[in-house]
Protein backbone atom coordinates (compact mmCIF):
# COMPACT_ATOMS: atom_id res chain seq x y z
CA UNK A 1 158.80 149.75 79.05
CA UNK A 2 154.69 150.79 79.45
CA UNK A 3 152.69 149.56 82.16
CA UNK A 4 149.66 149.31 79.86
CA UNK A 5 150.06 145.59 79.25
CA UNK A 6 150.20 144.73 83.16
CA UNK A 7 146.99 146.94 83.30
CA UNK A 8 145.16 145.40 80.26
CA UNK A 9 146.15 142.26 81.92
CA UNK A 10 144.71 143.33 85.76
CA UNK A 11 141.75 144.45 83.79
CA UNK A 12 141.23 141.09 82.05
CA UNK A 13 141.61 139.16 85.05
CA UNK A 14 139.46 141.16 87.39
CA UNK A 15 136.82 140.89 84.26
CA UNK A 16 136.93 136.82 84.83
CA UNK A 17 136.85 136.91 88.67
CA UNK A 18 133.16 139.20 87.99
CA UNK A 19 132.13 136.46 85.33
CA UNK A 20 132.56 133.93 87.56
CA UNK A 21 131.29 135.85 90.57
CA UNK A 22 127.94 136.13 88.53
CA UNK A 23 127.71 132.49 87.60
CA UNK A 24 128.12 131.62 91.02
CA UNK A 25 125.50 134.20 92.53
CA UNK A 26 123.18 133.04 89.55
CA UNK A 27 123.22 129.60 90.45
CA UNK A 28 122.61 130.49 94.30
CA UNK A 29 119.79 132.29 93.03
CA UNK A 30 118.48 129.57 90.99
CA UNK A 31 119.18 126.80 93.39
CA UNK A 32 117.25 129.18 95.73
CA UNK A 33 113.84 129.26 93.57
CA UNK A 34 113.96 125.54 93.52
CA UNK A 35 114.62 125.31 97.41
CA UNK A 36 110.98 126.32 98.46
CA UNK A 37 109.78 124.25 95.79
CA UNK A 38 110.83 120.78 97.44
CA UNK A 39 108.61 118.81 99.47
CA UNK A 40 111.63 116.54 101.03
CA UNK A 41 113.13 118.95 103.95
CA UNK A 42 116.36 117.08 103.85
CA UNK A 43 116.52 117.40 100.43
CA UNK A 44 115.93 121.39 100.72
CA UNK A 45 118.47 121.30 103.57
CA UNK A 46 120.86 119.62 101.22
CA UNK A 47 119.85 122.53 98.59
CA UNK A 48 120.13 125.24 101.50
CA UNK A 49 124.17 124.20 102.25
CA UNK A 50 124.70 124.58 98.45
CA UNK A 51 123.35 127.71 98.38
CA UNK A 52 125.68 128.78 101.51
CA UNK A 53 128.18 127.36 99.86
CA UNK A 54 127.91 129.38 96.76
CA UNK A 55 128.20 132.47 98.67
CA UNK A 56 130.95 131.77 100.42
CA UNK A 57 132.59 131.17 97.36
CA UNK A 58 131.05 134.19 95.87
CA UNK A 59 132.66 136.13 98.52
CA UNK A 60 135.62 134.73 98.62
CA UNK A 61 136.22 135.38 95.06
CA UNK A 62 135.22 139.00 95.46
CA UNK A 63 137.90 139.50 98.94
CA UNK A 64 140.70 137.85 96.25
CA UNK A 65 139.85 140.20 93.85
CA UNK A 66 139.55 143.35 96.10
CA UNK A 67 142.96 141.99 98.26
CA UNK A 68 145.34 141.90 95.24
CA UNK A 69 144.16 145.81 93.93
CA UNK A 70 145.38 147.96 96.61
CA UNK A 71 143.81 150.67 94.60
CA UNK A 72 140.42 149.84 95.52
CA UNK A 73 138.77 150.75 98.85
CA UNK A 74 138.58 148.53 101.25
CA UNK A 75 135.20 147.08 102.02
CA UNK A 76 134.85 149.34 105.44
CA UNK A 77 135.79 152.43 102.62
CA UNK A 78 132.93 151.61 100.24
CA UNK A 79 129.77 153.44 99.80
């Protein structure tokens, strides 16, 4: 019995959690340019909670990922 296939699989899935991380963070971002662009304020409030939204879930996302490898440093480890 090989660990390689549990591995490959950790590898995979931690490969999805940063895809989806970025397509979240690039939607904030985008959602962001468009924000100063709108006249209405409630309508760039609306726009604002999104964006908070999206990095909560961004973050979120990121803990899961970083919670489940107990390999990785912890964030008050990092760089």
């Amino acid at each position: 019995m090989t660990l390689r296939p549990a591995q490959d699989r950790d590898q995979l899935g931690e490969g999805r959690h940063d895809t989806v991380a970025g397509r979240l963070f690039s939607a904030g971002l985008a959602l962001e340019a468009v924000a100063g662009l709108i006249g209405d304020h409630r309508a760039a409030g609306k726009v604002q909670e999104a964006i908070s939204e999206l990095d909560l879930a961004v973050r979120d996302l990121r803990d899961m990922v970083f919670d489940h490898r107990p390999d990785l440093p912890t964030a008050g480890q990092r760089g």
